[in-house]
PDB file of N, CA and C in Angstrom:
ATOM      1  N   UNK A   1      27.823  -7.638  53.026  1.00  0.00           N
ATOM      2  CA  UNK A   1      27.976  -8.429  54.217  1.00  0.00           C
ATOM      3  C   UNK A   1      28.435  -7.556  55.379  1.00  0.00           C
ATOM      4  N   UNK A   2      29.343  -6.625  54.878  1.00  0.00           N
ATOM      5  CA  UNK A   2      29.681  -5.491  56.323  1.00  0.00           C
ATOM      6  C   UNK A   2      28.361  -4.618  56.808  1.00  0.00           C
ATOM      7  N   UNK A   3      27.683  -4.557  56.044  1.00  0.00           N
ATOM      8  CA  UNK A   3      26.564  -3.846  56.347  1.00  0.00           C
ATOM      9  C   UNK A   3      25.491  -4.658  57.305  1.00  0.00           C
ATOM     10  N   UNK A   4      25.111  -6.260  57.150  1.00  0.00           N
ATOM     11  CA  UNK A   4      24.458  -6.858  56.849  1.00  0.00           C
ATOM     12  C   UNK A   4      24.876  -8.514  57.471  1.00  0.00           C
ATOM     13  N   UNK A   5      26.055  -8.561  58.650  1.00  0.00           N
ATOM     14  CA  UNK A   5      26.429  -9.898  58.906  1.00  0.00           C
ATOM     15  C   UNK A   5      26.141 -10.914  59.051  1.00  0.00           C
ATOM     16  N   UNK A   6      24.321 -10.841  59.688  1.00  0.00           N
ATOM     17  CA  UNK A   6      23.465 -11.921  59.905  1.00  0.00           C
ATOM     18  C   UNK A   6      23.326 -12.977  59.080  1.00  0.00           C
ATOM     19  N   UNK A   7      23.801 -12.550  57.221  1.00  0.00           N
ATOM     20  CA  UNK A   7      23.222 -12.904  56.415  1.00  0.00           C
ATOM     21  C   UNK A   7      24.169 -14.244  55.986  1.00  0.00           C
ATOM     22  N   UNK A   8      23.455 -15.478  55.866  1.00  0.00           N
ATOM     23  CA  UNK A   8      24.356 -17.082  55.952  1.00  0.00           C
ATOM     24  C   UNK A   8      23.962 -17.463  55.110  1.00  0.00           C
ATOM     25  N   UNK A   9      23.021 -17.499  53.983  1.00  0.00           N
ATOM     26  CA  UNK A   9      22.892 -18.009  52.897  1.00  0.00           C
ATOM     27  C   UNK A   9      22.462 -17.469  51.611  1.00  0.00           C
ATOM     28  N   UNK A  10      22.880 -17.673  50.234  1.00  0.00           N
ATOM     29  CA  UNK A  10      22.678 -16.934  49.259  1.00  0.00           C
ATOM     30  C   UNK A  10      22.117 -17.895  48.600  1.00  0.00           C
ATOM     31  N   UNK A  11      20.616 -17.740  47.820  1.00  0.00           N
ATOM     32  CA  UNK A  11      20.433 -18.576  46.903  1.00  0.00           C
ATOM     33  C   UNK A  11      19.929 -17.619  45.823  1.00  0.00           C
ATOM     34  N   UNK A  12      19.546 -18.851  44.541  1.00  0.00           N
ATOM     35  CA  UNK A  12      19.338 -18.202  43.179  1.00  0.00           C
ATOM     36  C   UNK A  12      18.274 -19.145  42.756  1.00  0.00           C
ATOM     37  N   UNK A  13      17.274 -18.363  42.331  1.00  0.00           N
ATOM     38  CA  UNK A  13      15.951 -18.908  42.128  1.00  0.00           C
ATOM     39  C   UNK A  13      15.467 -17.851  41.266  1.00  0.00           C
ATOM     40  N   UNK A  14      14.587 -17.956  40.379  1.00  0.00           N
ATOM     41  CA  UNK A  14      13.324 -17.431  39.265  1.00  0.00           C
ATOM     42  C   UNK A  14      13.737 -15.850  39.694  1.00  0.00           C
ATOM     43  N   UNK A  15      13.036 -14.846  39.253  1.00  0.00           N
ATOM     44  CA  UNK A  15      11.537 -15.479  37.805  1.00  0.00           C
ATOM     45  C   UNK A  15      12.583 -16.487  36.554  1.00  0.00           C
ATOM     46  N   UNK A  16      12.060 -17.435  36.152  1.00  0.00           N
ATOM     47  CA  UNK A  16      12.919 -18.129  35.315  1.00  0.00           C
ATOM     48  C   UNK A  16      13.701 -19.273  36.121  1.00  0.00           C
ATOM     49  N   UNK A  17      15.064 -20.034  35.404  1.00  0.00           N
ATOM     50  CA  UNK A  17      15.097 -21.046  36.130  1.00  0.00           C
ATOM     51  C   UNK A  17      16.558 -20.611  35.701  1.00  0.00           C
ATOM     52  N   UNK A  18      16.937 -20.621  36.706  1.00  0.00           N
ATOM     53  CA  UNK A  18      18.985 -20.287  36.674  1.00  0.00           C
ATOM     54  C   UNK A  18      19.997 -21.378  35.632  1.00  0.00           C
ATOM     55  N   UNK A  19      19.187 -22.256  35.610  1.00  0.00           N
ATOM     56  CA  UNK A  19      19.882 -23.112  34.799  1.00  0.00           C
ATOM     57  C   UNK A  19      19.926 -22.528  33.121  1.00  0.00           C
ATOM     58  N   UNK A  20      18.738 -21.852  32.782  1.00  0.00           N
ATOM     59  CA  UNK A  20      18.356 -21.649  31.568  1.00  0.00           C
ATOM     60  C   UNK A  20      19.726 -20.335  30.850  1.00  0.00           C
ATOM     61  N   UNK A  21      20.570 -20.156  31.972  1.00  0.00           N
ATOM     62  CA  UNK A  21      21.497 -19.720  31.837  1.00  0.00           C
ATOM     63  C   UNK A  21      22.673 -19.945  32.771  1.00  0.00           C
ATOM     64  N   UNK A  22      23.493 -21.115  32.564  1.00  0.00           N
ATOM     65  CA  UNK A  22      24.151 -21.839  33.664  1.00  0.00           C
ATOM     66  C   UNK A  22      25.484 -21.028  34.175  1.00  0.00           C
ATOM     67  N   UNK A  23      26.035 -20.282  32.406  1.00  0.00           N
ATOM     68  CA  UNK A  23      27.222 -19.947  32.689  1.00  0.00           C
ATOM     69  C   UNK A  23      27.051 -18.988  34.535  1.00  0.00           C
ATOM     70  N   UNK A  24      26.151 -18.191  33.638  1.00  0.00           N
ATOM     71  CA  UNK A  24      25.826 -16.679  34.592  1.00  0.00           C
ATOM     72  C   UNK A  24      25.521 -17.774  36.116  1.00  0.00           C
ATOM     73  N   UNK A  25      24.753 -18.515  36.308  1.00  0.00           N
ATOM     74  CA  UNK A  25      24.431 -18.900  37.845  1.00  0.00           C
ATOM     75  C   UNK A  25      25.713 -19.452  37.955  1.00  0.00           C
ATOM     76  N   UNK A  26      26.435 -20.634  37.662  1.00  0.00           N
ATOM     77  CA  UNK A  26      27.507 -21.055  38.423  1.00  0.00           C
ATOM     78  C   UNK A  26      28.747 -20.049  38.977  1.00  0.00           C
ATOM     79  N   UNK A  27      28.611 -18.724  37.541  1.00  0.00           N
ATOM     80  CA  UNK A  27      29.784 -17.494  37.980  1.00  0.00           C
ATOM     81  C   UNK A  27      29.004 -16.866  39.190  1.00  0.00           C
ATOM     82  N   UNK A  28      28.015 -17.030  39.375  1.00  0.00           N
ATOM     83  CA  UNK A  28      27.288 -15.943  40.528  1.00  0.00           C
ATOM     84  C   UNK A  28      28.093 -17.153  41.696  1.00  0.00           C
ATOM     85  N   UNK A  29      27.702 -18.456  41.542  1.00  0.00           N
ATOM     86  CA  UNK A  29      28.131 -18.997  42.953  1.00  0.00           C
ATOM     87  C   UNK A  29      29.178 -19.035  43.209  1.00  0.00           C
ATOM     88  N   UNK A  30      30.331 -19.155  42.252  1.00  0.00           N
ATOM     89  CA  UNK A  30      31.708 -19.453  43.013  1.00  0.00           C
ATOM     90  C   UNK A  30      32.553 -17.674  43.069  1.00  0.00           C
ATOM     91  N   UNK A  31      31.798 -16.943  42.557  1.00  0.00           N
ATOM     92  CA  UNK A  31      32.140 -15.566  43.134  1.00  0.00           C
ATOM     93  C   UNK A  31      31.784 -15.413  44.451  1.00  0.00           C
ATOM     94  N   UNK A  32      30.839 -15.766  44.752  1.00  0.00           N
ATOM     95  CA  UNK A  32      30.531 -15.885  46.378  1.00  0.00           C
ATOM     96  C   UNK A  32      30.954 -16.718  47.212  1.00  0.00           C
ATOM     97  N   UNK A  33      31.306 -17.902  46.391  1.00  0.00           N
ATOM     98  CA  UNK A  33      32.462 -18.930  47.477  1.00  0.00           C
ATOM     99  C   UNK A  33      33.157 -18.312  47.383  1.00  0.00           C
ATOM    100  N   UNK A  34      33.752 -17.879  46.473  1.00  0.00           N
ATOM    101  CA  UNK A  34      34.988 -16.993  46.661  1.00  0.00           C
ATOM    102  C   UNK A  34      35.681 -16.375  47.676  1.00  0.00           C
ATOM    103  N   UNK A  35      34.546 -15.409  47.527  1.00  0.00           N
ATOM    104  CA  UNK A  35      34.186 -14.155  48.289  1.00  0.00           C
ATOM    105  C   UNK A  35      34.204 -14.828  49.869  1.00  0.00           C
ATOM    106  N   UNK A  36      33.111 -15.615  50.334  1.00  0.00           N
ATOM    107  CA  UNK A  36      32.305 -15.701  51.740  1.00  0.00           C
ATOM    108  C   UNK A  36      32.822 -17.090  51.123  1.00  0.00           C
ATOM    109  N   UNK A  37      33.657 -17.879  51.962  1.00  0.00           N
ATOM    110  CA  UNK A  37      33.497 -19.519  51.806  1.00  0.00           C
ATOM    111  C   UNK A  37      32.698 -19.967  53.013  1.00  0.00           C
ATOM    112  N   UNK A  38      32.604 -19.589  53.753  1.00  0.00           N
ATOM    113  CA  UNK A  38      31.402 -19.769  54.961  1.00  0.00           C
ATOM    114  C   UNK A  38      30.095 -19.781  54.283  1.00  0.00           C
ATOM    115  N   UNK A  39      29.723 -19.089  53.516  1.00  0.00           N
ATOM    116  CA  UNK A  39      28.441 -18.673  53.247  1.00  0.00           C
ATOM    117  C   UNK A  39      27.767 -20.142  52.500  1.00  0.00           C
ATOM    118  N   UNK A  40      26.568 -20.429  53.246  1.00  0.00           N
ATOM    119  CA  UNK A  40      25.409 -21.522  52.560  1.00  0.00           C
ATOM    120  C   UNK A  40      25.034 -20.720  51.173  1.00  0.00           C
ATOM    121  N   UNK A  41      25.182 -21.518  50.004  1.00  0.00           N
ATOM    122  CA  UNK A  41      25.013 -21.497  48.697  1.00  0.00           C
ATOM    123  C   UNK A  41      23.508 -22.791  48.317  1.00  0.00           C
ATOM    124  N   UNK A  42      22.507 -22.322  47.774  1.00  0.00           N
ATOM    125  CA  UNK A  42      21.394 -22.917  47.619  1.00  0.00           C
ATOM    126  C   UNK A  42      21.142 -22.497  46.360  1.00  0.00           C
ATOM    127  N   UNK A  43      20.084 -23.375  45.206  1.00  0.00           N
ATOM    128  CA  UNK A  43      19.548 -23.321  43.855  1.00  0.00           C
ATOM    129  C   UNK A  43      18.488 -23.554  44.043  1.00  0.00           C
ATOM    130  N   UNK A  44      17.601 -23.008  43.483  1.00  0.00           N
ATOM    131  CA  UNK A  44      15.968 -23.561  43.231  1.00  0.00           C
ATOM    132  C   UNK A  44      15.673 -23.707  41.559  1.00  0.00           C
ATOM    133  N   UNK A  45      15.312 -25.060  41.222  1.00  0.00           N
ATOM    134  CA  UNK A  45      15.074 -24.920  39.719  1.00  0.00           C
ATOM    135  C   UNK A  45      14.260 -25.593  39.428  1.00  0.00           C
ATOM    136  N   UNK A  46      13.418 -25.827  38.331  1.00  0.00           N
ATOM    137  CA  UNK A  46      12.471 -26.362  37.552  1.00  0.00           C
ATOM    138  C   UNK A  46      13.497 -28.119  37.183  1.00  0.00           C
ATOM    139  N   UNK A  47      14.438 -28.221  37.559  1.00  0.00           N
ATOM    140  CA  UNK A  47      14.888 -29.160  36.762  1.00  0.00           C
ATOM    141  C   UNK A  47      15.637 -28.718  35.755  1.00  0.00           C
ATOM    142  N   UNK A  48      15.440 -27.514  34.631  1.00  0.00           N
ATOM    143  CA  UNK A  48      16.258 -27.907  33.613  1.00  0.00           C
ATOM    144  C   UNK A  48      17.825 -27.831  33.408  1.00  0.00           C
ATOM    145  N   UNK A  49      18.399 -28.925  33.146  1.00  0.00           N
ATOM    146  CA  UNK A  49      19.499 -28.941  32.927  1.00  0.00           C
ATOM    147  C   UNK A  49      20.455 -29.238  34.045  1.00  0.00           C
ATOM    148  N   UNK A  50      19.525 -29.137  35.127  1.00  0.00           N
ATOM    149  CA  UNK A  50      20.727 -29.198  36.309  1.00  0.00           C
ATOM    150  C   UNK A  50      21.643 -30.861  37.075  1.00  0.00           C
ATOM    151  N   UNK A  51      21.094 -32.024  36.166  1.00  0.00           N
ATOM    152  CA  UNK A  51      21.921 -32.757  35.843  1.00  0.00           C
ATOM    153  C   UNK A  51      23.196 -32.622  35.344  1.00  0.00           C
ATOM    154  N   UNK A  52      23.108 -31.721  34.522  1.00  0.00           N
ATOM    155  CA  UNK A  52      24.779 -31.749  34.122  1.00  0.00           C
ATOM    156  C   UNK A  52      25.357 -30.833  34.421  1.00  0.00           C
ATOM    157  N   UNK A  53      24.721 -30.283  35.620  1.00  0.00           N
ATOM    158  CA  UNK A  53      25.999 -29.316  36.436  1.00  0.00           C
ATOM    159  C   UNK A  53      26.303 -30.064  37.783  1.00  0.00           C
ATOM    160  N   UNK A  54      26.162 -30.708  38.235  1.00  0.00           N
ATOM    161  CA  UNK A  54      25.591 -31.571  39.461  1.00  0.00           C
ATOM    162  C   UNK A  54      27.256 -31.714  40.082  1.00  0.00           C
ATOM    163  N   UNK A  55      27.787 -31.863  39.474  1.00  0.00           N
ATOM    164  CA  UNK A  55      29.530 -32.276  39.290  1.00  0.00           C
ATOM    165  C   UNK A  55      30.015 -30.568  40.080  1.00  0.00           C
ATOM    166  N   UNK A  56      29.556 -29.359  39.629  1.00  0.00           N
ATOM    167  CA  UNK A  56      30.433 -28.658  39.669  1.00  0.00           C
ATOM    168  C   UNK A  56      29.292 -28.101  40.987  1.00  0.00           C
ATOM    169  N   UNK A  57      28.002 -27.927  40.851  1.00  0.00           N
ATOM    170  CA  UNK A  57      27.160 -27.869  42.068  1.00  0.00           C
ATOM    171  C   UNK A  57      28.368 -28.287  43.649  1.00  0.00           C
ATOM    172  N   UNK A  58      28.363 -29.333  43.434  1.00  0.00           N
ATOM    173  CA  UNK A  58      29.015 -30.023  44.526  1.00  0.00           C
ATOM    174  C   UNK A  58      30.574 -29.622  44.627  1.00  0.00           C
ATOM    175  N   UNK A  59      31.526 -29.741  43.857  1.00  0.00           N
ATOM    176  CA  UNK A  59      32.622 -28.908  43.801  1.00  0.00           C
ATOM    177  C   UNK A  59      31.887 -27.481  44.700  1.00  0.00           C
ATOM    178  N   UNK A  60      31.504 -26.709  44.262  1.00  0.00           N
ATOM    179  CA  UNK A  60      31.004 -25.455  45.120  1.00  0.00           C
ATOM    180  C   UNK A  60      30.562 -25.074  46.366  1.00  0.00           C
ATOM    181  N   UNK A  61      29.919 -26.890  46.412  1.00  0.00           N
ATOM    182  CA  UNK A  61      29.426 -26.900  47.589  1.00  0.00           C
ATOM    183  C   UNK A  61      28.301 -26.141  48.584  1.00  0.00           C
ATOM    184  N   UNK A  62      27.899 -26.350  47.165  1.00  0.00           N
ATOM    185  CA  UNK A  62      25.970 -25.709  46.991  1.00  0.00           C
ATOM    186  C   UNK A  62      24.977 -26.883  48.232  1.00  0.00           C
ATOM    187  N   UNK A  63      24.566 -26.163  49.240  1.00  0.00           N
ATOM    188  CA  UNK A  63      24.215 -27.256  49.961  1.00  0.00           C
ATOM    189  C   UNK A  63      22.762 -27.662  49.768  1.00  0.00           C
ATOM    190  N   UNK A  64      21.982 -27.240  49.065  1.00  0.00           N
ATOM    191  CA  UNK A  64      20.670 -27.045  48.993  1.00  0.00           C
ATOM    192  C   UNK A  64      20.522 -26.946  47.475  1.00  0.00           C
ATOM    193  N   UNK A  65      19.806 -28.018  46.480  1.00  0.00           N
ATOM    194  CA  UNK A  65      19.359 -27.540  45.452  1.00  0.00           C
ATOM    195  C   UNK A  65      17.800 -28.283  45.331  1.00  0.00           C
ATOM    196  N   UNK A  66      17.188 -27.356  45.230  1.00  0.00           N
ATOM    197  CA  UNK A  66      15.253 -27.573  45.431  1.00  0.00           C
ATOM    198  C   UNK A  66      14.760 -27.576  44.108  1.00  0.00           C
ATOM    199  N   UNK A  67      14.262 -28.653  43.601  1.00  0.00           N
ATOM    200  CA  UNK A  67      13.814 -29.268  42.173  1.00  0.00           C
ATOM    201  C   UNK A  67      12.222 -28.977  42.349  1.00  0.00           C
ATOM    202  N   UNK A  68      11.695 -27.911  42.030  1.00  0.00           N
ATOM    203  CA  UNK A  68      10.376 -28.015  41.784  1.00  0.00           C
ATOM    204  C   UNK A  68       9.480 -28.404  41.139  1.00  0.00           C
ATOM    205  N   UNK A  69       8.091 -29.364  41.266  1.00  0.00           N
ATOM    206  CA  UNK A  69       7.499 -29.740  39.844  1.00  0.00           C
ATOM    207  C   UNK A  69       6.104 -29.585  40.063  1.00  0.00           C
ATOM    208  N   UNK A  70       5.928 -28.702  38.931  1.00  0.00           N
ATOM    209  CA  UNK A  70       4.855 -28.338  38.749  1.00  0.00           C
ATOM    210  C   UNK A  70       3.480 -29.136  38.055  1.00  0.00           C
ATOM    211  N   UNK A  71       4.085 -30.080  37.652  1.00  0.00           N
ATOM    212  CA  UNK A  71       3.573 -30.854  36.413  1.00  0.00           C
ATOM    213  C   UNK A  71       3.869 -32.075  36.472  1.00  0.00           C
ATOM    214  N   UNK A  72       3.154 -33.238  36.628  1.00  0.00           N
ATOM    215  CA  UNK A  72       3.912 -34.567  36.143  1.00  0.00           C
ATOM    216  C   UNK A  72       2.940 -34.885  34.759  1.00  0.00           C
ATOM    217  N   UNK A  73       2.377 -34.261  34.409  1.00  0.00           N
ATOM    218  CA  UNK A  73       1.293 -34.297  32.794  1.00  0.00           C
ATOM    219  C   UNK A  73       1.884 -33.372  32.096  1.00  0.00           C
ATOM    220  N   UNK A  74       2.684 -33.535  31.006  1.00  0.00           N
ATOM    221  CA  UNK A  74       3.096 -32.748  30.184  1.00  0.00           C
ATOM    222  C   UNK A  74       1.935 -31.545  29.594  1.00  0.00           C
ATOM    223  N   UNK A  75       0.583 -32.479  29.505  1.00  0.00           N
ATOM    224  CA  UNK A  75      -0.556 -31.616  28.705  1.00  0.00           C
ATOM    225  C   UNK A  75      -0.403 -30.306  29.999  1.00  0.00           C
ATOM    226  N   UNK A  76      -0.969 -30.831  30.845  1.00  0.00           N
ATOM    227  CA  UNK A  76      -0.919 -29.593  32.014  1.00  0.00           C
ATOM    228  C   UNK A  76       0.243 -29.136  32.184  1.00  0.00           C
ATOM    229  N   UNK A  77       1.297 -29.483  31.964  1.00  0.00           N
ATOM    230  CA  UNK A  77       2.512 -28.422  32.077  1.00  0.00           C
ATOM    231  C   UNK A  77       2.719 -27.420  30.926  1.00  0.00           C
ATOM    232  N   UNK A  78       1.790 -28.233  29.824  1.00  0.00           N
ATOM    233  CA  UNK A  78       1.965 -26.644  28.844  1.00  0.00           C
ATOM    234  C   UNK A  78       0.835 -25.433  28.901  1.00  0.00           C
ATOM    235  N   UNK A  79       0.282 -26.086  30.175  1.00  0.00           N
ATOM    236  CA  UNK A  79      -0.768 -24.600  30.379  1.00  0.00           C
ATOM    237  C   UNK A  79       0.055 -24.032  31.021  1.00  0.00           C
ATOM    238  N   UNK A  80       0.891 -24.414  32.050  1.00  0.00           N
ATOM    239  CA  UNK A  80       1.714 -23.591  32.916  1.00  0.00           C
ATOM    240  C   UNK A  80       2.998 -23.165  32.173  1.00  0.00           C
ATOM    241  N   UNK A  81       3.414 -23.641  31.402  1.00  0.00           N
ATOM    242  CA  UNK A  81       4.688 -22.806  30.926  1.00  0.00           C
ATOM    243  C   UNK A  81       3.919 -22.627  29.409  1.00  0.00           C
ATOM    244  N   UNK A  82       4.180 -20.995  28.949  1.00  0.00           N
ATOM    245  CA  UNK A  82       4.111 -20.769  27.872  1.00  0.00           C
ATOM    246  C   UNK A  82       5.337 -21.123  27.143  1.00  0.00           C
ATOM    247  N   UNK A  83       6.677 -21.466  27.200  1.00  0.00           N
ATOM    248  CA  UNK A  83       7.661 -21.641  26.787  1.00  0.00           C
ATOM    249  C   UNK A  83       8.973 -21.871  27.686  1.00  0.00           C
ATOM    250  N   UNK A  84       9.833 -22.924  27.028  1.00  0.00           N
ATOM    251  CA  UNK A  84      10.822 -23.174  27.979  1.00  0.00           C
ATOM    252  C   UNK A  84      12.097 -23.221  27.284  1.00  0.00           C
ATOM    253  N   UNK A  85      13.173 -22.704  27.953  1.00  0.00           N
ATOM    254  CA  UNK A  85      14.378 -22.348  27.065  1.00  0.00           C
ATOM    255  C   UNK A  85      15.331 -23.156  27.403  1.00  0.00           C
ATOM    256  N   UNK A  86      15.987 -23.990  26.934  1.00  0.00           N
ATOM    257  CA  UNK A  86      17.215 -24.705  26.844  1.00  0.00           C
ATOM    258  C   UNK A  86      18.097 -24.663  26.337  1.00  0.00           C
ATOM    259  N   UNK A  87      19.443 -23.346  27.152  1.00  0.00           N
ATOM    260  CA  UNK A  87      20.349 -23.211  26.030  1.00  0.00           C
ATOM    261  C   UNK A  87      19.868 -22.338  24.924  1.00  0.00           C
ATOM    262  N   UNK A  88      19.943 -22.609  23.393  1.00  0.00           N
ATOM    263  CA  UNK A  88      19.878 -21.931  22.721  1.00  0.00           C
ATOM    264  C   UNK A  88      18.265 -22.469  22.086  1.00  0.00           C
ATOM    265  N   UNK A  89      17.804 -23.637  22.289  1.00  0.00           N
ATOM    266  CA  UNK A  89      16.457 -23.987  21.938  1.00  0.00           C
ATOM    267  C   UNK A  89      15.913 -23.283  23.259  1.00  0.00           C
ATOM    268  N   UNK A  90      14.189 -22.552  22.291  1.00  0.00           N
ATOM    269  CA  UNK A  90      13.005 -22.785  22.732  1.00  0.00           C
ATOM    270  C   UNK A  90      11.751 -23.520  22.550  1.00  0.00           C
ATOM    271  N   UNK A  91      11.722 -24.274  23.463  1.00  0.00           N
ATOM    272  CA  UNK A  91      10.150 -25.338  23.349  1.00  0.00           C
ATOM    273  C   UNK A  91       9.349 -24.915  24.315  1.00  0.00           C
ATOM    274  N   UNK A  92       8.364 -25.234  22.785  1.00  0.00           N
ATOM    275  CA  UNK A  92       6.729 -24.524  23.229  1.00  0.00           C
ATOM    276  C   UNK A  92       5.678 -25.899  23.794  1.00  0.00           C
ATOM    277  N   UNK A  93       4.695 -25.674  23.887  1.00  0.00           N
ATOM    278  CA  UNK A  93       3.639 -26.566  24.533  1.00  0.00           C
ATOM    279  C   UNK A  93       4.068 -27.440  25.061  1.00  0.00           C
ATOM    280  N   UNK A  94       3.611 -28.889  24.672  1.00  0.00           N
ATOM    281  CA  UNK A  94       3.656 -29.963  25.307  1.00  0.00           C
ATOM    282  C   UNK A  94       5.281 -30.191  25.400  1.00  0.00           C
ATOM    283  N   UNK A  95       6.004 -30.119  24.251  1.00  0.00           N
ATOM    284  CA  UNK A  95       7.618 -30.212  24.122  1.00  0.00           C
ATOM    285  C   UNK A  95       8.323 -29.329  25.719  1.00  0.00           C
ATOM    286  N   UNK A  96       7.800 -28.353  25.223  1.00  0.00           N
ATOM    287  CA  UNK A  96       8.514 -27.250  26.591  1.00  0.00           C
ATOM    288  C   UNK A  96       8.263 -27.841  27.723  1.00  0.00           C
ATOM    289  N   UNK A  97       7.116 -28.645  27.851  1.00  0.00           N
ATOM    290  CA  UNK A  97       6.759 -28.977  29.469  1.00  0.00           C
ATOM    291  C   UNK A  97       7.428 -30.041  29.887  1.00  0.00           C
ATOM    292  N   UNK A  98       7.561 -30.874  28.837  1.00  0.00           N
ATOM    293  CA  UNK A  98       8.077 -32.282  29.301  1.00  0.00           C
ATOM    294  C   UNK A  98       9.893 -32.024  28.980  1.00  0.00           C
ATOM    295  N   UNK A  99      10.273 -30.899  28.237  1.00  0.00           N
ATOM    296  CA  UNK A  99      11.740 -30.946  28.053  1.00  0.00           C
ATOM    297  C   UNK A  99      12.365 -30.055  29.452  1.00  0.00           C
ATOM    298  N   UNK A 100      11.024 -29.756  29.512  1.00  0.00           N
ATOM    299  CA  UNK A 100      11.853 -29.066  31.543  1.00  0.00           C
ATOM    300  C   UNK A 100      12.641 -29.840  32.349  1.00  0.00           C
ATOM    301  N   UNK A 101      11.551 -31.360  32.205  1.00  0.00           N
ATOM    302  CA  UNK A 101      11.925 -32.310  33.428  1.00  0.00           C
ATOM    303  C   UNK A 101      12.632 -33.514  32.471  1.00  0.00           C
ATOM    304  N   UNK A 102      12.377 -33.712  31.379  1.00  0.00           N
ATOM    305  CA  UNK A 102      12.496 -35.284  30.719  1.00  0.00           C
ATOM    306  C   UNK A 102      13.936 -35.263  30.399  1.00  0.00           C
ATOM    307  N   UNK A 103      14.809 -34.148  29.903  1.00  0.00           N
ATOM    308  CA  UNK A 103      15.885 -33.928  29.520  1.00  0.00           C
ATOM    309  C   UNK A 103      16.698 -34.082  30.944  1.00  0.00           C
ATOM    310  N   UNK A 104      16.927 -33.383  31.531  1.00  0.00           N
ATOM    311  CA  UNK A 104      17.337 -33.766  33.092  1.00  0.00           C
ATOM    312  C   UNK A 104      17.202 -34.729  33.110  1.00  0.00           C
ATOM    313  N   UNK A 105      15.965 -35.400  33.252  1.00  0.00           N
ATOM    314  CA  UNK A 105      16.088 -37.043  34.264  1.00  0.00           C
ATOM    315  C   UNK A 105      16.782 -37.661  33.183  1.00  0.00           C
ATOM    316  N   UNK A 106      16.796 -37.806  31.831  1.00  0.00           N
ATOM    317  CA  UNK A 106      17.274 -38.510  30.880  1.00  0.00           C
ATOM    318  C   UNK A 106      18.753 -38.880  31.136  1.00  0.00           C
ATOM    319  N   UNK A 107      19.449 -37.642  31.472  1.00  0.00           N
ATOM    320  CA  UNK A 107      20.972 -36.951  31.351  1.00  0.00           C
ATOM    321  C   UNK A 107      21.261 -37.574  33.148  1.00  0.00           C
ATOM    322  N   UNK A 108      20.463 -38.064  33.678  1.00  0.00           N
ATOM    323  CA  UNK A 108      20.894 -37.989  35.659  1.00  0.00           C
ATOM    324  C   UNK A 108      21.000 -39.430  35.623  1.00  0.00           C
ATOM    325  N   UNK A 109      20.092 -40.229  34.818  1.00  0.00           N
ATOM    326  CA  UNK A 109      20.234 -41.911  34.726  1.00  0.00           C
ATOM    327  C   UNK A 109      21.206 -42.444  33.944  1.00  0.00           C
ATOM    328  N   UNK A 110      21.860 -41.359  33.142  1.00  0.00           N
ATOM    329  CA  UNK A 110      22.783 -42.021  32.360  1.00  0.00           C
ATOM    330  C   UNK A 110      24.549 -42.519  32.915  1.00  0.00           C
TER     331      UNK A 110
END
């Protein structure tokens, strides 16, 4: 940032989906609240999982989180993802495509 002051927002996005490893993204953001509490904090994700961070998202005061979807056909979402990781499961084909988004929305209505 001393190098570099212009700079007002940090986000975390792919290759991959930040959630698919939550510990590591939420320590990346509140090291930077930390750090810069001024600084705009943003997520970009596929959806997975980010229902049940949503609580601490906002604690952080992440102002921006961008849910992308690639797929509302599971069949066609398993052409696009060869595999999707949740945690310590990986799901393949049709499972992987629809556990991107179905698990989230499942976990956000409850």
């Amino acid at each position: 940032m001393e190098r570099s002051p212009a700079i007002r927002v940090a986000g975390i996005a792919g290759p991959g989906d930040p959630f698919a490893t939550p510990e590591d993204t939420l320590e990346t953001l509140r090291l930077v609240r930390n750090r810069y509490p001024k600084m705009l904090l943003c997520v970009a994700s596929n959806g997975l999982e980010v229902a049940a961070h949503a609580a601490e998202l906002a604690q952080l005061q992440v102002s921006h989180v961008t849910l992308t979807v690639n797929a509302i056909d599971p069949e066609i979402g398993a052409r696009i993802y060869a595999w999707v990781r949740a945690g310590i499961r990986v799901l393949r084909g049709v499972d992987g495509a629809a556990g991107c988004w179905n698990g989230s929305a499942r976990r956000s209505r409850s």
